[in-house]
Protein backbone atom coordinates (compact mmCIF):
# COMPACT_ATOMS: atom_id res chain seq x y z
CA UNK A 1 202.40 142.80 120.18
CA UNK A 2 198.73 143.22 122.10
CA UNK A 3 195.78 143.95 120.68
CA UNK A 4 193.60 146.12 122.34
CA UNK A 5 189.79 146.08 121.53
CA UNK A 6 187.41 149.26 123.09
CA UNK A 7 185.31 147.71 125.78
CA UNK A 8 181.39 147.70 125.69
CA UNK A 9 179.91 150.10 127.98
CA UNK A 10 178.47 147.85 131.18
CA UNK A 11 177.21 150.89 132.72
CA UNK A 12 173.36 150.35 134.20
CA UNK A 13 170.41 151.53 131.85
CA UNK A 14 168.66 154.14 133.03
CA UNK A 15 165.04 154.24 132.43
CA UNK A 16 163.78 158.13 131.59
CA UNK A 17 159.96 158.23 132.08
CA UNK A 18 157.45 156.84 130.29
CA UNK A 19 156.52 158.71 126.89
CA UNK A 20 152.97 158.62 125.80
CA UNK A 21 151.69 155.68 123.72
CA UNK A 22 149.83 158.41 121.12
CA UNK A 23 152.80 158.72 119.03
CA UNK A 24 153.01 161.38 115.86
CA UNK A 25 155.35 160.77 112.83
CA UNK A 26 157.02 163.95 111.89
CA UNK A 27 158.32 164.58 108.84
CA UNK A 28 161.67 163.33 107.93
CA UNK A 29 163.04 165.14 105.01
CA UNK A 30 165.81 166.14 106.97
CA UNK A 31 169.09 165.35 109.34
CA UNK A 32 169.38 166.92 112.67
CA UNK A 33 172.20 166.31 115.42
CA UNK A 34 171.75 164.81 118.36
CA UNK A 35 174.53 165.41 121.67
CA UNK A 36 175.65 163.45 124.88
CA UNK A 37 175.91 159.96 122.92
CA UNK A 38 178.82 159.41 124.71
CA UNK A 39 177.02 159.53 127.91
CA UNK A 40 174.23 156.89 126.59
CA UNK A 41 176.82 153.99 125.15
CA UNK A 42 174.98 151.27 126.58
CA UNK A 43 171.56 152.93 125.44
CA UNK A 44 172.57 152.74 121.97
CA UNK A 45 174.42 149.53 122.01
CA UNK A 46 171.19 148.14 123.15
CA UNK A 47 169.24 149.81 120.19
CA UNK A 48 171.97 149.10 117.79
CA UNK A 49 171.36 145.59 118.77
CA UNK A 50 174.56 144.48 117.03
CA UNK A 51 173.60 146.24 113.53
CA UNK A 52 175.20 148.04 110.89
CA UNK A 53 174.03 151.43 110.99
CA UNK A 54 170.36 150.39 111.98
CA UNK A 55 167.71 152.99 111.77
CA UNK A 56 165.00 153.22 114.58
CA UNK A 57 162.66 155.41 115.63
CA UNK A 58 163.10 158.18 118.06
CA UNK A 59 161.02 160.44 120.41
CA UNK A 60 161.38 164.07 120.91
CA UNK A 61 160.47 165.00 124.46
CA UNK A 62 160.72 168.79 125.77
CA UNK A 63 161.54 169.13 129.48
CA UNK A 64 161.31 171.44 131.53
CA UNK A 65 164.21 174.20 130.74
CA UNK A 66 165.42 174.30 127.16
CA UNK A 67 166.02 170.89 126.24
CA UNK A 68 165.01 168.86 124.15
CA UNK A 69 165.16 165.12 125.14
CA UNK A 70 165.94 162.17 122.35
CA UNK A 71 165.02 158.48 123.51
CA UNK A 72 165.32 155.65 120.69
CA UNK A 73 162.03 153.20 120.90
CA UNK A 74 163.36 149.34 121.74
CA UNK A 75 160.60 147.02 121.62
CA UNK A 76 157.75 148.30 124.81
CA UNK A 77 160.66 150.95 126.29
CA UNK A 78 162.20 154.03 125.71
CA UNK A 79 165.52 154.94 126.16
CA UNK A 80 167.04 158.13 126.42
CA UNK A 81 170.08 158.58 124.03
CA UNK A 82 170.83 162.56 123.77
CA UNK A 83 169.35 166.11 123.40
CA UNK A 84 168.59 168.14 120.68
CA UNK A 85 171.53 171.07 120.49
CA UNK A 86 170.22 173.67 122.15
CA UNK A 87 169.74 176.20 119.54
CA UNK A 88 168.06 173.61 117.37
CA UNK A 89 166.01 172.56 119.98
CA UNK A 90 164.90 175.96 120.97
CA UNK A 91 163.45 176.11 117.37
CA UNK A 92 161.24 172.78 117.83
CA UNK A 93 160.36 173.03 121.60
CA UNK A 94 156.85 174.64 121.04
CA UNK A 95 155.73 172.30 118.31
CA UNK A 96 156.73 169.53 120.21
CA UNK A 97 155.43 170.56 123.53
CA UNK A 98 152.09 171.90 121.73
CA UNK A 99 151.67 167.71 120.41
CA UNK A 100 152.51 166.96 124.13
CA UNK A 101 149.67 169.22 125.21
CA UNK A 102 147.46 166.96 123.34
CA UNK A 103 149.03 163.77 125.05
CA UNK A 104 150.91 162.83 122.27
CA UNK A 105 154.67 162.57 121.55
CA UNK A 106 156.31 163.48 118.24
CA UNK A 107 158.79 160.53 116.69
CA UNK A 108 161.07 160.43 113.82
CA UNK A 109 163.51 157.64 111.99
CA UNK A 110 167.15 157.80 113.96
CA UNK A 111 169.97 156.51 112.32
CA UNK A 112 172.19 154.69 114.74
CA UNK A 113 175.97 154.97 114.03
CA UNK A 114 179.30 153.44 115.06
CA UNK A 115 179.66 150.21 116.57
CA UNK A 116 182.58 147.45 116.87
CA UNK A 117 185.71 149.51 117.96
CA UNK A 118 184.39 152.77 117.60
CA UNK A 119 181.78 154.68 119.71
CA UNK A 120 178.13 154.97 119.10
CA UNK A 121 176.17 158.43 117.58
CA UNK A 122 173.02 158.76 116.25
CA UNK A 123 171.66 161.51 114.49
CA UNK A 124 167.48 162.45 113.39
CA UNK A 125 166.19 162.45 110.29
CA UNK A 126 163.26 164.94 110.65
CA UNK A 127 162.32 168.26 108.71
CA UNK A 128 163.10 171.74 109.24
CA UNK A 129 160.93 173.38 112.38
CA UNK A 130 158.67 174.69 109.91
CA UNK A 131 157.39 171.59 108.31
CA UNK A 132 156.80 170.51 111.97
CA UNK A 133 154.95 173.31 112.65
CA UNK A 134 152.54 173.12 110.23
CA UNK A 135 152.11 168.95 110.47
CA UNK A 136 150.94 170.15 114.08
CA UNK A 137 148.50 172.42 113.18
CA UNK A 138 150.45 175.18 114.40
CA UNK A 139 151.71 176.82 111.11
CA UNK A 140 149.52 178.13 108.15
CA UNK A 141 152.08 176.79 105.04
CA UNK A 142 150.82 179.26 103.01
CA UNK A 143 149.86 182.61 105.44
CA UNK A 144 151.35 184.12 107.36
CA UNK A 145 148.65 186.68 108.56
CA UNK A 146 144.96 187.40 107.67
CA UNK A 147 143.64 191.09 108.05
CA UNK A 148 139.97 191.57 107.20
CA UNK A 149 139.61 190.45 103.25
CA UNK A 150 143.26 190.08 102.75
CA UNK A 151 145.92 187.43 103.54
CA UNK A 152 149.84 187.53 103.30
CA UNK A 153 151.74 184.55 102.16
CA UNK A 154 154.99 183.58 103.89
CA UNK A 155 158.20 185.13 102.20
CA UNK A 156 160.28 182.07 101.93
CA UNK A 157 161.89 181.36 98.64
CA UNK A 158 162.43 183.77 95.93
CA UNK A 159 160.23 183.42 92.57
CA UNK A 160 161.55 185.49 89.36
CA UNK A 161 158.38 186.94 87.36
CA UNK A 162 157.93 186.87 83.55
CA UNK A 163 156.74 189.67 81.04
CA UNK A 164 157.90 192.38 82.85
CA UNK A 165 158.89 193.92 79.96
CA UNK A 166 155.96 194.25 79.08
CA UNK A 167 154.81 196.69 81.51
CA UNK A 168 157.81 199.14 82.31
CA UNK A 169 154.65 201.88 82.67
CA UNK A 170 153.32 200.27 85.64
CA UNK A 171 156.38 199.26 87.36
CA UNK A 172 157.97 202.33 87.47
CA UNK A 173 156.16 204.13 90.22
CA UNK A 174 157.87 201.04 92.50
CA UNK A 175 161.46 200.59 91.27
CA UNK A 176 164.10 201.45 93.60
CA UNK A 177 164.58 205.10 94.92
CA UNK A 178 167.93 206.88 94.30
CA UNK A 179 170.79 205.37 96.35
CA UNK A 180 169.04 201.68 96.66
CA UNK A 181 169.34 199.12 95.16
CA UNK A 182 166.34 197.19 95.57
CA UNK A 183 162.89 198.19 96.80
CA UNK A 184 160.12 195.72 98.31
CA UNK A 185 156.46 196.26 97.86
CA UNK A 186 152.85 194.01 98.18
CA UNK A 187 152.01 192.70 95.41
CA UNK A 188 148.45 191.29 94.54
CA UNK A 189 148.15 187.69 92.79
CA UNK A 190 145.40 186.91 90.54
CA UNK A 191 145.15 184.36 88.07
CA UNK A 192 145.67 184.91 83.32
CA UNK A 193 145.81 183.00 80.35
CA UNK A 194 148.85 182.54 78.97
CA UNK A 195 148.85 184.16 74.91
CA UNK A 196 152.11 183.10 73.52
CA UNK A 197 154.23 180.14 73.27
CA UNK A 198 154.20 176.57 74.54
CA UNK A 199 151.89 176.55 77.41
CA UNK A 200 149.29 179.08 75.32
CA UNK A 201 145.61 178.72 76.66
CA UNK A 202 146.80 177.53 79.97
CA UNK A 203 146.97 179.80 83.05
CA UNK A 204 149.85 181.32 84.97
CA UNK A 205 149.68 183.51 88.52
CA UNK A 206 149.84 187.05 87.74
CA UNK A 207 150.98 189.88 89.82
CA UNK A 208 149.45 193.29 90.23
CA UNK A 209 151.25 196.12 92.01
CA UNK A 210 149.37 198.81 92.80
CA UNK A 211 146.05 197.59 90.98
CA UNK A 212 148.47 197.06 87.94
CA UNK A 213 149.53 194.08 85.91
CA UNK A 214 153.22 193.86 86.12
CA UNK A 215 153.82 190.54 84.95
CA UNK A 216 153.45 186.53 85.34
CA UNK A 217 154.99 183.35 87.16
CA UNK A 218 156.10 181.25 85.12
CA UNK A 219 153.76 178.45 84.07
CA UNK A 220 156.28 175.65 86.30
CA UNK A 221 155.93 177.93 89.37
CA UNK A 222 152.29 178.87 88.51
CA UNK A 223 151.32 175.08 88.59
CA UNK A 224 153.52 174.62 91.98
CA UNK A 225 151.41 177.57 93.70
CA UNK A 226 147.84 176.99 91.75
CA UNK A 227 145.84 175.30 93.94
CA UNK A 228 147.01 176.95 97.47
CA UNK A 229 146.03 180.23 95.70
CA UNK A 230 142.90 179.06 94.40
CA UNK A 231 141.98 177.56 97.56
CA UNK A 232 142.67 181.18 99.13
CA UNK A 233 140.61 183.20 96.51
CA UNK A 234 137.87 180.63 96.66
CA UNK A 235 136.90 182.23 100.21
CA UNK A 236 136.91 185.86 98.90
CA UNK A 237 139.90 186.82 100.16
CA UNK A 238 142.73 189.26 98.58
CA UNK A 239 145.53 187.38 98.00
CA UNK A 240 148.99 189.20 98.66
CA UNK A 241 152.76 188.58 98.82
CA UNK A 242 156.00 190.83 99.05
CA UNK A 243 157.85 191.40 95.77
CA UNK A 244 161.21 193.16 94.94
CA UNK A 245 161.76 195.68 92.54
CA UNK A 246 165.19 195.92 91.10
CA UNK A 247 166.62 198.58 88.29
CA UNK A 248 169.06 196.30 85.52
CA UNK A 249 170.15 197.36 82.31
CA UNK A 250 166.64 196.27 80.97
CA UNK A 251 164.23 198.09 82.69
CA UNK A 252 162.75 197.30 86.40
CA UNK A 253 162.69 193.70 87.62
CA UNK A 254 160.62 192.21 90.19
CA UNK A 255 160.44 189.14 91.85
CA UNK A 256 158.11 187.58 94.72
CA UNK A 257 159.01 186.70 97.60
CA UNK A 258 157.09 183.26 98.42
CA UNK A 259 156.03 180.40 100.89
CA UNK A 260 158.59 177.31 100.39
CA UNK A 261 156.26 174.93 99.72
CA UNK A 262 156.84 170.89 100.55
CA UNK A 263 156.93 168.05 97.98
């Protein structure tokens, strides 16, 4: 019986050009694909560097076109490994080329996989476009426009409000018109004490539509958004978001529609 073992890759490095030496971390609360590590064996056996499942870091560089380069860092070189898919990389392209208008290159931890009999692949850890965006400068993580004395706050995540029963009177003018089943609006946010219950004497977020107190976040949420609002209403400004009225069996609902704020 032979035993057959997969042969290393002999095949030449190729050196891609030189990346910058101003490097950025990005954040890495994330996993991203990379493609073509087929193509770059001998790249990533080098990396590897005999291993298990080493991490490294990697550098995004855009090109010209679409793409979205990805070279692992091995001691003073870079080596190119893959791309970015190209949807995904379509998403972080202006981030990254914005940080290489500034001479810089953005880098992230790359976790090197494979090895032995069975090929290389390597794959990012780095966050969602977003949280790239606004490490670059590029990206307000709270607004997402400014008109006069009023900002908007990014509609990201969904947070139920409190009390609305409370205030039927002033939510009905926004509930839902016949035939729909929800209904979205702007609604103001303002700070209150809280009157009842555990948290009583503390403060919660509360949210005004039309002028009108319809209700509260709840005091968990209103200490995850506190000081980004504060911040905001510390300059003067109006401080708005969307919400979403919704008829139930117990009167009109709302809930905001919020920025999805990082740990």
């Amino acid at each position: 019986m032979w035993l057959f073992t997969r042969k290393r890759s002999t095949a030449t490095l190729v050196a891609p050009p030189p990346i910058p030496d101003d490097r950025l971390a990005l954040p890495d609360h994330g996993r991203v694909p990379v493609l073509g590590a087929d193509d770059h064996q001998a790249e990533l056996a080098v990396a590897a560097d005999g291993g298990p499942h080493p991490t490294t870091t990697a550098a995004l560089v855009p090109e010209p076109g679409a793409a979205v380069r990805v070279d692992v860092l091995v001691g003073d070189r870079n080596l190119t490994v893959g791309a970015l898919p190209e949807a995904i990389g379509a998403e972080y392209r202006d981030a990254l080329a914005r940080i290489g208008e500034r001479g810089q290159v953005g880098t992230c931890p790359a976790r090197i996989t494979g090895g032995g009999d069975t090929p290389f692949g390597v794959y990012l850890l780095l966050a969602p476009p977003r949280d790239v965006e606004v490490v670059t400068g590029a990206r307000d993580p709270m607004v997402a426009a400014e008109t006069g004395g009023r900002v908007r706050l990014w509609g990201e995540r969904t947070c139920s409000v409190t009390r609305e029963e409370d205030h039927q009177d002033a939510l009905a003018p926004h509930a839902p018109p016949a035939g729909r089943d929800t209904h979205q609006v702007p609604a103001t946010l303002g700070f209150c004490d809280i009157d009842s219950g555990r948290y009583r004497g503390e403060q919660a977020i509360e949210v005004l539509l039309g002028g009108r107190r319809v209700g509260q976040l709840t005091y968990a949420m209103s200490v995850r958004y506190a000081q980004p609002v504060r911040k905001l209403l510390s300059t003067g400004v109006e401080v708005t978001c969307s919400a979403v009225t919704r008829r139930t069996h117990d009167g009109v609902r709302v809930d905001l529609l919020l920025p999805q704020l990082s740990d």
